[in-house]
C-alpha atoms as a PDB file:
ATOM      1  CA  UNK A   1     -16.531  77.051 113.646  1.00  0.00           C
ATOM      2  CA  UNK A   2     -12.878  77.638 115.184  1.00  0.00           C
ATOM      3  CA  UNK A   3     -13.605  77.994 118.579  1.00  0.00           C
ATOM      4  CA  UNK A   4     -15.899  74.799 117.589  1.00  0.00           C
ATOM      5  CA  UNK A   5     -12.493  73.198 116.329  1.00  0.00           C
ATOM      6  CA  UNK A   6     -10.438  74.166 119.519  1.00  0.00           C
ATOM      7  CA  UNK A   7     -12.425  72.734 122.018  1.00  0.00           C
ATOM      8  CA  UNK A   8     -12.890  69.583 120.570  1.00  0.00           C
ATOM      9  CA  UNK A   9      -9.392  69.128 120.562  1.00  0.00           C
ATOM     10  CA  UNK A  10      -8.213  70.718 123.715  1.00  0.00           C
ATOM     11  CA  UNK A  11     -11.262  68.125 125.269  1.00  0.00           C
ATOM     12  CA  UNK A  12      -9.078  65.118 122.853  1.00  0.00           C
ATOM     13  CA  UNK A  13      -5.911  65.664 124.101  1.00  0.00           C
ATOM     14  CA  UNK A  14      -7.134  65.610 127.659  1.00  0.00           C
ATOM     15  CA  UNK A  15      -6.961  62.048 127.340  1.00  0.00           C
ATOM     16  CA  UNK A  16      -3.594  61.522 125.785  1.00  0.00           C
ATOM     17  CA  UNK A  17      -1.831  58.390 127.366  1.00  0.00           C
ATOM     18  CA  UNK A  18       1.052  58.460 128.292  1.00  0.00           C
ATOM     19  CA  UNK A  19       4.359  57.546 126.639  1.00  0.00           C
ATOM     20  CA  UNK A  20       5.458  54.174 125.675  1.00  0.00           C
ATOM     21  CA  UNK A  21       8.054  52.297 123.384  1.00  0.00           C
ATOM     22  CA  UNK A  22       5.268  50.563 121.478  1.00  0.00           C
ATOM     23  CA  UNK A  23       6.007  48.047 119.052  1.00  0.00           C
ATOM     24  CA  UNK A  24       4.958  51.189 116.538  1.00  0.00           C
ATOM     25  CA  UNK A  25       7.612  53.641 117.237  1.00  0.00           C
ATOM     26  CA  UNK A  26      10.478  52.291 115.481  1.00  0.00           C
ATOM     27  CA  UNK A  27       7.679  52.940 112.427  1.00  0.00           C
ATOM     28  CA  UNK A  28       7.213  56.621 113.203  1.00  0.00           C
ATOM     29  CA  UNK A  29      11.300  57.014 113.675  1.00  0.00           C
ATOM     30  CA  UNK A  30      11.511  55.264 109.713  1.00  0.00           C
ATOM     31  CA  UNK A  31       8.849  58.299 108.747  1.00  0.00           C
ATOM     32  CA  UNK A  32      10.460  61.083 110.094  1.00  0.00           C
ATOM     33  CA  UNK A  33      13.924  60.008 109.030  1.00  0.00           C
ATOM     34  CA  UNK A  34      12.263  59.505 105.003  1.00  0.00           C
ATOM     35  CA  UNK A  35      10.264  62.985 105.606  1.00  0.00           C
ATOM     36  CA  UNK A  36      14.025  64.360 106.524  1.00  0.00           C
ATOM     37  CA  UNK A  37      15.672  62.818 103.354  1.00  0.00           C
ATOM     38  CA  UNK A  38      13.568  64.308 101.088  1.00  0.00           C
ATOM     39  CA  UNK A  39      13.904  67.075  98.872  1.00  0.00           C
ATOM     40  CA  UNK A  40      11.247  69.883 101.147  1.00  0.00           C
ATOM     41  CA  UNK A  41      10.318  73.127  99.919  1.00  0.00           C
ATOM     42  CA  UNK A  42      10.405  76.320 102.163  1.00  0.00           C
ATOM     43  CA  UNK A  43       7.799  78.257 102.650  1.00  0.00           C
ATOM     44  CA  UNK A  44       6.427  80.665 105.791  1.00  0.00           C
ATOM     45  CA  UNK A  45       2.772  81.136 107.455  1.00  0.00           C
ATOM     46  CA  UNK A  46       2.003  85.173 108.087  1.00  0.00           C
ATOM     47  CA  UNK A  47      -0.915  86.819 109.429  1.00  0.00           C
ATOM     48  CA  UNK A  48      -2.869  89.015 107.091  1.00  0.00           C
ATOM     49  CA  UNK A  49      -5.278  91.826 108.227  1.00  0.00           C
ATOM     50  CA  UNK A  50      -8.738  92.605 107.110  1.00  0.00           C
ATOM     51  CA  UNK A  51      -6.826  95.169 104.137  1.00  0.00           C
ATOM     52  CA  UNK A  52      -4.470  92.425 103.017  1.00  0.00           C
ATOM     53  CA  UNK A  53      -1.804  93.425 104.133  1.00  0.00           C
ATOM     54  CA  UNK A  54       0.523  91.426 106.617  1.00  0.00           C
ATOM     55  CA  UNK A  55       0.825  92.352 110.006  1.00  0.00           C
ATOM     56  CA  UNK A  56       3.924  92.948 112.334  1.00  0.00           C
ATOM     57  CA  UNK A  57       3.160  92.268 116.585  1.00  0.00           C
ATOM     58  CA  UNK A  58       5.630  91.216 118.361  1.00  0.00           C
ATOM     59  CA  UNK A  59       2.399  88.660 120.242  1.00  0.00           C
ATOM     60  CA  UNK A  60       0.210  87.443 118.131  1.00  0.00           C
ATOM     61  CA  UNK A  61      -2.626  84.856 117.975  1.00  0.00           C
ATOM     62  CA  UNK A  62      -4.524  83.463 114.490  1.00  0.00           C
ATOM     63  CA  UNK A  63      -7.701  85.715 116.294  1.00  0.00           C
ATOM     64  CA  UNK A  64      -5.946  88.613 115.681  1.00  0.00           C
ATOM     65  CA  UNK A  65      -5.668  88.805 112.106  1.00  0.00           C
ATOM     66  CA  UNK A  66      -8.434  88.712 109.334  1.00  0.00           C
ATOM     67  CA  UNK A  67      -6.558  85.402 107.535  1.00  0.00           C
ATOM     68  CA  UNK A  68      -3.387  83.725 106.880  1.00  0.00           C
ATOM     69  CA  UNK A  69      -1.548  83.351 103.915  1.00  0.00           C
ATOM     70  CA  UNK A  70       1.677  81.082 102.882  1.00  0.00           C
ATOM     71  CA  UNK A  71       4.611  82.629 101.480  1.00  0.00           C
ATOM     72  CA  UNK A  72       7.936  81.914  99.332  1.00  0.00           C
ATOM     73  CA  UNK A  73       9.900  84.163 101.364  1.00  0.00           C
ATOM     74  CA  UNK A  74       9.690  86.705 104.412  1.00  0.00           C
ATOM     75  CA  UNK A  75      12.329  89.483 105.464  1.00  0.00           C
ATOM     76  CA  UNK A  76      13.234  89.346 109.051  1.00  0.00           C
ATOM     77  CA  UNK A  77      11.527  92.379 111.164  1.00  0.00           C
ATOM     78  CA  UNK A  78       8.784  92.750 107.938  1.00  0.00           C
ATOM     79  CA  UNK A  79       5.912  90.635 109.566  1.00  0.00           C
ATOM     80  CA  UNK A  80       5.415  88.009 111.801  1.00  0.00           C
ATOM     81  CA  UNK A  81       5.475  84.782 111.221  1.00  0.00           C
ATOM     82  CA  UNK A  82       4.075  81.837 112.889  1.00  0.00           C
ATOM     83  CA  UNK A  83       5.305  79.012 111.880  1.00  0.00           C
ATOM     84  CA  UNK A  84       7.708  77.603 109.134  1.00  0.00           C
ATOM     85  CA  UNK A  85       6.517  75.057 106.638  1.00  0.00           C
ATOM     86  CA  UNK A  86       8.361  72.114 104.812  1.00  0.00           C
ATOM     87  CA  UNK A  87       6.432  70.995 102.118  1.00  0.00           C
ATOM     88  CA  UNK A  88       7.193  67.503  99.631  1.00  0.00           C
ATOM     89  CA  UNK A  89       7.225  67.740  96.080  1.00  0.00           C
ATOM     90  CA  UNK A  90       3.746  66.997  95.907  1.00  0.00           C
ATOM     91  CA  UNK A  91       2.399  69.784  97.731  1.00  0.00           C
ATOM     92  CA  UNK A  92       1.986  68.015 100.814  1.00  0.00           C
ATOM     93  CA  UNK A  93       2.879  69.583 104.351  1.00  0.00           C
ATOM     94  CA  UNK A  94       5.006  67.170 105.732  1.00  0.00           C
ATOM     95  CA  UNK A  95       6.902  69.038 108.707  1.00  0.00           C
ATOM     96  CA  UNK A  96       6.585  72.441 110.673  1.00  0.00           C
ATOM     97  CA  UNK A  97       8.667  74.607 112.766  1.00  0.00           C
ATOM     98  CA  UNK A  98       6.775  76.882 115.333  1.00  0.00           C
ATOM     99  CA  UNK A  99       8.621  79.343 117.189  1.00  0.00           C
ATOM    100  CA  UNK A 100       7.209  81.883 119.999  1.00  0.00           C
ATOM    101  CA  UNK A 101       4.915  84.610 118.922  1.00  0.00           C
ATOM    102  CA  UNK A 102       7.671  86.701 119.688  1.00  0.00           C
ATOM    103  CA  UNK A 103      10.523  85.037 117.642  1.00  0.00           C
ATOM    104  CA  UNK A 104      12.194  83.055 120.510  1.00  0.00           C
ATOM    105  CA  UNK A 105      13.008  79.760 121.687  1.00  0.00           C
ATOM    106  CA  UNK A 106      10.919  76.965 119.997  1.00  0.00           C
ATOM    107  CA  UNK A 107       7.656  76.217 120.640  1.00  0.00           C
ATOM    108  CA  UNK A 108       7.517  73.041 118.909  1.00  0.00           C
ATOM    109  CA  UNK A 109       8.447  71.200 115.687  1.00  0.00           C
ATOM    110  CA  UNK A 110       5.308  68.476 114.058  1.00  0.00           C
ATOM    111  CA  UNK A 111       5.680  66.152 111.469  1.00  0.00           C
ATOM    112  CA  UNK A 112       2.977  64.796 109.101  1.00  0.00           C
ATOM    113  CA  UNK A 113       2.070  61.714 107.135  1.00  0.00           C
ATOM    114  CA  UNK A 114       0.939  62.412 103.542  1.00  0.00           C
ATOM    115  CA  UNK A 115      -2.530  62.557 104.514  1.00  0.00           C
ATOM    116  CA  UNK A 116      -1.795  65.781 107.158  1.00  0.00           C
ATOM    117  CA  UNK A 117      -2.027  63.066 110.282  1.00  0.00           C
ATOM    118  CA  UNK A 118       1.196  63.555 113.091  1.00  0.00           C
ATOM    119  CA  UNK A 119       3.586  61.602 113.231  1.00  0.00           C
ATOM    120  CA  UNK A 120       5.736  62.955 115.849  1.00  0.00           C
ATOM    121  CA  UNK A 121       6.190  66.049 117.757  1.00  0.00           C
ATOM    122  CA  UNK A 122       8.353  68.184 120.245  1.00  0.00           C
ATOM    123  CA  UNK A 123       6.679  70.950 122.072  1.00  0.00           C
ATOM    124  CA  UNK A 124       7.619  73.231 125.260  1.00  0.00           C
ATOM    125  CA  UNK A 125       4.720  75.477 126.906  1.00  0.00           C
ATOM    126  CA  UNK A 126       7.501  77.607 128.616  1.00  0.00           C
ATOM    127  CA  UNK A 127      11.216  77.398 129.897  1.00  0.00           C
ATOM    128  CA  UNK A 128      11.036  74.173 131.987  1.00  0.00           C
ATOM    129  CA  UNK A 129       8.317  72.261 130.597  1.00  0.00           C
ATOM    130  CA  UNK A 130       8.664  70.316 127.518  1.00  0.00           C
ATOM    131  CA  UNK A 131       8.147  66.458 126.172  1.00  0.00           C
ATOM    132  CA  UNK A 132       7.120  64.636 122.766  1.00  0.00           C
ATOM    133  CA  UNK A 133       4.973  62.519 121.317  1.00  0.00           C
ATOM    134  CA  UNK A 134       4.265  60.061 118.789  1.00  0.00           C
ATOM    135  CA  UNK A 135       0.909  58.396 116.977  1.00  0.00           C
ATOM    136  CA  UNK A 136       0.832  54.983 115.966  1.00  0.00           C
ATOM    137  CA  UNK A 137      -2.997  53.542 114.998  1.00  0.00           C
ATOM    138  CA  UNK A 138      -4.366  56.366 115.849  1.00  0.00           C
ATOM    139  CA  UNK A 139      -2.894  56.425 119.331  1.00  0.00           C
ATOM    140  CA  UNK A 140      -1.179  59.237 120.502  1.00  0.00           C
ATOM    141  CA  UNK A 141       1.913  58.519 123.045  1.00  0.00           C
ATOM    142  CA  UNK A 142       3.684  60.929 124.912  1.00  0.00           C
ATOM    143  CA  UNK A 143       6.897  61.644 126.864  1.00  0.00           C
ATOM    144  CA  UNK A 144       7.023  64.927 129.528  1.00  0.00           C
ATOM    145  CA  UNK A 145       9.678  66.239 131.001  1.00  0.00           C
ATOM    146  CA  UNK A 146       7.799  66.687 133.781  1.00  0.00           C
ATOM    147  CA  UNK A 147       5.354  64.714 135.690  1.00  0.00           C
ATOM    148  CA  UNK A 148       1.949  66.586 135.036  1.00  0.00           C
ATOM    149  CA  UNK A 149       0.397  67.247 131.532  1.00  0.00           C
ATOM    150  CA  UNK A 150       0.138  70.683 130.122  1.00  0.00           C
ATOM    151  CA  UNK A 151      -1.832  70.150 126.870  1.00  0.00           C
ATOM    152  CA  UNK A 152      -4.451  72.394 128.439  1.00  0.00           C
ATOM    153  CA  UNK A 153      -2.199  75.566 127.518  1.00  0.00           C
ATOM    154  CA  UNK A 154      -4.259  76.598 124.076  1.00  0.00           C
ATOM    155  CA  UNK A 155      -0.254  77.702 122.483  1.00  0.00           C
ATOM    156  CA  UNK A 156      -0.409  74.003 121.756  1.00  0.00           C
ATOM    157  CA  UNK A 157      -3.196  72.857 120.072  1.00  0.00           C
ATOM    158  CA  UNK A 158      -0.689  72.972 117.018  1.00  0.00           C
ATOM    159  CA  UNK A 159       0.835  69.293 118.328  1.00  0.00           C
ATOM    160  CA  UNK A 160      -2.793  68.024 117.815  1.00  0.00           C
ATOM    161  CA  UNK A 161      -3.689  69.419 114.901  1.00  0.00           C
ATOM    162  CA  UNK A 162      -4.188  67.474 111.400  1.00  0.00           C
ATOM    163  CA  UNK A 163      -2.903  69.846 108.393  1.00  0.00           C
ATOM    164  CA  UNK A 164      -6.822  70.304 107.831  1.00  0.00           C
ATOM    165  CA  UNK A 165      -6.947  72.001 111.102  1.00  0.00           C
ATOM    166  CA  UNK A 166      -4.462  74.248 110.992  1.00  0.00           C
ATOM    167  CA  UNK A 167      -6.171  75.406 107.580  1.00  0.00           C
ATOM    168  CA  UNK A 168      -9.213  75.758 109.575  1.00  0.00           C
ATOM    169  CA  UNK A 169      -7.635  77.789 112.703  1.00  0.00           C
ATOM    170  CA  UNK A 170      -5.294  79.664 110.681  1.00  0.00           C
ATOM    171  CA  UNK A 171      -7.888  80.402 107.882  1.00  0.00           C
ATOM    172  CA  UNK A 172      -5.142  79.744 105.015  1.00  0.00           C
ATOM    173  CA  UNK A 173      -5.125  77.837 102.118  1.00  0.00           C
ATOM    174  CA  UNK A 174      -2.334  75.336 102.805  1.00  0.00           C
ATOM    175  CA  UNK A 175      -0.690  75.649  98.902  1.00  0.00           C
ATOM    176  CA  UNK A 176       2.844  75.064  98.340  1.00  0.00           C
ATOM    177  CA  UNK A 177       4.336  78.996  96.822  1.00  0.00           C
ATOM    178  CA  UNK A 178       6.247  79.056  93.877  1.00  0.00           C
ATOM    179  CA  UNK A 179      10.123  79.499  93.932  1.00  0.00           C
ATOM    180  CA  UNK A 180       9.963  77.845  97.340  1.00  0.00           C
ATOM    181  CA  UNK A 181      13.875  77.511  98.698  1.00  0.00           C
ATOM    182  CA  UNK A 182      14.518  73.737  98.268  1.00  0.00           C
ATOM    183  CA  UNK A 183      16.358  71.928 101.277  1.00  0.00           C
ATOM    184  CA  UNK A 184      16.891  68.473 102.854  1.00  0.00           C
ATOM    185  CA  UNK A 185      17.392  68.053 106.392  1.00  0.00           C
ATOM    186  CA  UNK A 186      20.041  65.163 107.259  1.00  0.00           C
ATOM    187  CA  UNK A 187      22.202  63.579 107.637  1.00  0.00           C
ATOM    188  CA  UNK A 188      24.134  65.889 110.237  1.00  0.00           C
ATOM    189  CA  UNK A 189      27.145  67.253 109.836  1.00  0.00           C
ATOM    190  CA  UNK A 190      29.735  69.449 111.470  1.00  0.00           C
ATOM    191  CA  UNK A 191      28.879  73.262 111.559  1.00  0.00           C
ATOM    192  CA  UNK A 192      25.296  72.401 110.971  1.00  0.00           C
ATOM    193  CA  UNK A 193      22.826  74.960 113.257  1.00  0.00           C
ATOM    194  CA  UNK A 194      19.999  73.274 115.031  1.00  0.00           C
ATOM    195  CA  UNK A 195      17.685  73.257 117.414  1.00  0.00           C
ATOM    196  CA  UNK A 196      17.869  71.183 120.972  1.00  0.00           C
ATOM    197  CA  UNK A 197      14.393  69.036 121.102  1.00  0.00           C
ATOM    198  CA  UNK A 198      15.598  67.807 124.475  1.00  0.00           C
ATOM    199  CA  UNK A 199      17.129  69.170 128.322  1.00  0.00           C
ATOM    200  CA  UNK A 200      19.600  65.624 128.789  1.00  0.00           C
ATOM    201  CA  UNK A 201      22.957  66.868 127.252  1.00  0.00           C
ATOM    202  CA  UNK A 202      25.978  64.597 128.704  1.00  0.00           C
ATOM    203  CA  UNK A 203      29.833  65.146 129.473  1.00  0.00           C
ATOM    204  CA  UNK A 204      30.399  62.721 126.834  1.00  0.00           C
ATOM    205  CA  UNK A 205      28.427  59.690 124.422  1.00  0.00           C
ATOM    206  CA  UNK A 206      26.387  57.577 126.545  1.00  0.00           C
ATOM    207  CA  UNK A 207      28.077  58.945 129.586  1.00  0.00           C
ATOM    208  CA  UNK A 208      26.616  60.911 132.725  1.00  0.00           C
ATOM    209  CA  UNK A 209      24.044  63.155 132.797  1.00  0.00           C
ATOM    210  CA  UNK A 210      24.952  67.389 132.785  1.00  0.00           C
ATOM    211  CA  UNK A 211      22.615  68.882 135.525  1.00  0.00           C
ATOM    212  CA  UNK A 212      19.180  69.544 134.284  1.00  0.00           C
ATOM    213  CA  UNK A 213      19.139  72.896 136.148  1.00  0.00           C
ATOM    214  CA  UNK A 214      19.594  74.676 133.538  1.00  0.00           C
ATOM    215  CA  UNK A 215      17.480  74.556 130.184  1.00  0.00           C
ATOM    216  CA  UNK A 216      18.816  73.609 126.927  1.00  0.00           C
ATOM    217  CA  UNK A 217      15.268  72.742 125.266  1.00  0.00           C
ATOM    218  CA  UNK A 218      14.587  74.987 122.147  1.00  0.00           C
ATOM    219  CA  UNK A 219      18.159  76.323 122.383  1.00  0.00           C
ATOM    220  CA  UNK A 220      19.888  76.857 118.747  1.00  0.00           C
ATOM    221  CA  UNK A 221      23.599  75.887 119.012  1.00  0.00           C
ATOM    222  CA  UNK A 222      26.164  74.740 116.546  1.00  0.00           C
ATOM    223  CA  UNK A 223      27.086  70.925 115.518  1.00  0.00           C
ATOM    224  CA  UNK A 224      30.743  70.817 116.683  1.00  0.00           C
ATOM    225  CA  UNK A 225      31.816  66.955 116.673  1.00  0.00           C
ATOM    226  CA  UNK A 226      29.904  63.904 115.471  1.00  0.00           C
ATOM    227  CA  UNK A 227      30.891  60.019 117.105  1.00  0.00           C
ATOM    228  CA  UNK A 228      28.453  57.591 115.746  1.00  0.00           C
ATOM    229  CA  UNK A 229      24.760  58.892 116.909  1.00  0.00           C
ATOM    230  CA  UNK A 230      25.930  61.372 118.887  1.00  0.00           C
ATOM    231  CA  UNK A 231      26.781  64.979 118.515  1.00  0.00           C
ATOM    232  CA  UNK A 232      29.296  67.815 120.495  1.00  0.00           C
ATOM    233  CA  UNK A 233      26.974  70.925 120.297  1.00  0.00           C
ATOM    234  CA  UNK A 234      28.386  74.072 121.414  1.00  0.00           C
ATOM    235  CA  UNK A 235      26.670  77.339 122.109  1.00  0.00           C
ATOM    236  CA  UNK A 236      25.734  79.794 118.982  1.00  0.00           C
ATOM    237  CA  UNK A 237      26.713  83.243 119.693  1.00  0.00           C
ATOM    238  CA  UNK A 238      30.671  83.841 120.184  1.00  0.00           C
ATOM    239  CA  UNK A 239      30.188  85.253 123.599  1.00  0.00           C
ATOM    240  CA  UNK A 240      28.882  82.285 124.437  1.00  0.00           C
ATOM    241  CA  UNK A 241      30.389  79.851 122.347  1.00  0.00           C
ATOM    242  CA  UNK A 242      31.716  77.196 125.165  1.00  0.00           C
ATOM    243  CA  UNK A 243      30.763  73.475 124.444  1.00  0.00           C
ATOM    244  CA  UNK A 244      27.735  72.248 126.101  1.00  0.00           C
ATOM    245  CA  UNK A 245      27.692  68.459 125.536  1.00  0.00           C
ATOM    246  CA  UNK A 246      26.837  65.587 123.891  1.00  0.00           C
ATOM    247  CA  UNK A 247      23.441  65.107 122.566  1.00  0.00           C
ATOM    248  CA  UNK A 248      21.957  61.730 120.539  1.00  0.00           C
ATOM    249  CA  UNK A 249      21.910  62.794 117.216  1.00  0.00           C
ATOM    250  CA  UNK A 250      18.049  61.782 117.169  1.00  0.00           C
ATOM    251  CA  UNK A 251      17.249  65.113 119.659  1.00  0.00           C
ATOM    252  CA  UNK A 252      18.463  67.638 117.551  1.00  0.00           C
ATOM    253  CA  UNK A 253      16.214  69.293 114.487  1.00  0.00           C
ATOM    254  CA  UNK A 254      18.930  70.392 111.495  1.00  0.00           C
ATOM    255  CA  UNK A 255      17.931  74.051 110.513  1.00  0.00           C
ATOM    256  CA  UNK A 256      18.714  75.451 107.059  1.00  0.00           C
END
């Protein structure tokens, strides 16, 4: 039945068209910016093996583990995790965050509607290729950083996923845990630590474009000036703590 589920959607996405300012996205913006207001609750998605107990590999995939199970809290070096979960006060998984199996850079960040539909994701498949995408009547949209697709790599069939998928893949009952940490995402402040969902940072707001030689998709760095939409991110380790740029306030994900 999974393998069942992952080909039919690796053989959807195939298909995806590509990305366009349809009359629908300033819809999907309103949704994500209500899903980020909200009052979410915490919670963490772990890999559990055929004992019950939950398992620790630095690379992982859902086939390598007997089930999945979602939990209040997790202590860092304890067991993997694949993927943070935001849930609403109804229960309902509304937004994810996915690192790398091994705990790096991000792999991609989905919202939901309250039916477990996306709404809008970011997604990189390595260190220089990344994009979004958005559905709107059941048409999916989406911007690359780079010219050819990439949906083929299987590390994201999460970004096409309903919530009832992932339950399926994952094998895990998609419950909200109690004493879940409560949080709300926005608005964005100074000091706040997030992630960069984009590689255009610029010398200043709407000004020109810092080289996109290097990277900056996925990177975590600190919230250190705010003008308007726009925000002064600088690096998040002291050694390398130099400001990077300006960034619309719309490609960075708040974490905390």
């Amino acid at each position: 039945m999974i393998k069942l589920v992952i080909l039919t959607l690796l053989f959807s996405v195939s298909f995806v068209p590509m990305f366009a300012q349809t009359s629908g996205y300033p819809e999907c913006r309103n949704q994500i910016e209500a899903i980020n207001k909200m009052p979410l609750q915490v919670a963490y998605l772990v890999p559990v093996d055929s004992l019950g107990q939950y398992m620790f590999m630095e690379l992982m995939t859902p086939e390598m583990c007997d089930h999945c199970e979602v939990v209040a809290d997790i202590s860092g070096g304890q067991f993997t995790c694949f993927a943070t979960l935001y849930f609403d006060n109804e229960g309902k998984l509304r937004k994810t965050i996915k690192q790398w199996a091994d705990g790096g850079d991000l792999n991609n960040i989905v919202y939901y509607d309250k039916q477990g539909n996306i709404i809008y994701a970011v997604f990189a498949t390595g260190t220089d290729e990344y994009g979004k995408l958005y559905s709107y009547n059941s048409q999916i949209y989406v911007d690359y950083s780079y010219s050819k697709p990439f949906f083929h790599n299987g590390f994201h069939l999460w970004i096409n996923m309903t919530t009832e998928d992932l339950a399926t893949v994952y094998k895990v009952k998609l419950d909200l845990p109690r004493n879940c940490k409560s949080i709300i995402f926005t608005p964005v402040k100074v000091g706040d630590r997030v992630l960069l969902s984009t590689n255009k940072v610029y010398v200043s707001p709407n000004g020109n474009l810092i080289s996109e030689d290097y990277n900056y998709f996925g990177r975590y760095v600190i919230v250190n000036k705010v003008k308007g939409d726009w925000c002064m991110v600088k690096g998040i380790i002291s050694a390398a703590g130099e400001s990077i740029g300006y960034i619309p306030a719309d490609d960075l994900e708040i974490i905390r």
